[in-house]
Protein backbone atom coordinates (compact mmCIF):
# COMPACT_ATOMS: atom_id res chain seq x y z
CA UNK A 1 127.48 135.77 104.36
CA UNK A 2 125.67 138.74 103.44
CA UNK A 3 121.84 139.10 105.83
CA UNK A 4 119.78 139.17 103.08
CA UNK A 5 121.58 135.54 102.20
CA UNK A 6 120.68 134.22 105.24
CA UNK A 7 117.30 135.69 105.09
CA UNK A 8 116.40 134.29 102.03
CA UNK A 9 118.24 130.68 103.23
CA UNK A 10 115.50 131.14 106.27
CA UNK A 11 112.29 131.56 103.61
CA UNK A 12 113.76 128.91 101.31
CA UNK A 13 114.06 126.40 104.36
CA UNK A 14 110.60 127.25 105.61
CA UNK A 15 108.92 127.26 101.94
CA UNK A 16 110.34 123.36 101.57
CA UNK A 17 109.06 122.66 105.10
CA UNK A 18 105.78 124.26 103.61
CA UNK A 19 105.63 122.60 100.72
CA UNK A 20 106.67 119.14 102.32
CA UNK A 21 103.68 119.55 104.90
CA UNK A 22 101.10 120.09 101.75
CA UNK A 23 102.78 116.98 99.88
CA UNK A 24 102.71 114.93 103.48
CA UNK A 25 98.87 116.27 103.92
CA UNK A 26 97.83 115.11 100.43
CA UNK A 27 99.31 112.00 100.78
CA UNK A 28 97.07 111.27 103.99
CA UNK A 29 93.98 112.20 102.35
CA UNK A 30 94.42 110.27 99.54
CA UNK A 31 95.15 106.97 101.66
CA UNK A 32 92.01 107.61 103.69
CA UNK A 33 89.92 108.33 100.82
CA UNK A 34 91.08 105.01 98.71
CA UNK A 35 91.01 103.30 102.13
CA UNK A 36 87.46 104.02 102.83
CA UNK A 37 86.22 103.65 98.61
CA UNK A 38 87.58 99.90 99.38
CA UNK A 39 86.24 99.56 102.26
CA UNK A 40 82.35 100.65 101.25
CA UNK A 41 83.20 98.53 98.30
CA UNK A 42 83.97 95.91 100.08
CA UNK A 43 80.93 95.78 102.04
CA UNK A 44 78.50 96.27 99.15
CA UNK A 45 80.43 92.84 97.50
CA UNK A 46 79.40 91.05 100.46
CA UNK A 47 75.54 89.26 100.14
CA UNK A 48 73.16 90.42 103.07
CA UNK A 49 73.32 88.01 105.89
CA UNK A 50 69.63 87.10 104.98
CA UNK A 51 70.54 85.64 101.84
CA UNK A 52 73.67 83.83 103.33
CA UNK A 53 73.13 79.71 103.44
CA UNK A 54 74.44 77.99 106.52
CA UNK A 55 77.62 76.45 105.68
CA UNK A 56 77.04 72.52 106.37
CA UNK A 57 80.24 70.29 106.52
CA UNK A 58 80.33 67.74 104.03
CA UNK A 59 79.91 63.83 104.89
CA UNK A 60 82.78 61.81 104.58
């Protein structure tokens, strides 16, 4: 195998790595970011505590 071979089998191996660390990194964000939309919407779903009625058990 010729060096400039195994020099360009080194900067294709660390490009992937690279590129897989960008894809992994996106992948993150995203979660966190629709994570935290549901979340906030979530919350803003939920009535205020003020308005909340006391849950009474029904009589049998």
């Amino acid at each position: 195998m010729l060096p400039s071979e195994k020099a360009e089998r080194w900067v294709r191996r660390v490009g992937y790595a690279a590129l897989a660390l960008i894809v992994l990194y996106i992948v993150v964000w995203a979660v966190r970011f629709v994570s935290g939309a549901y979340g906030r919407a979530m919350e803003q779903r939920e009535p205020p505590p003020e308005t909340q009625a006391a849950m009474v058990e029904p009589v049998r």
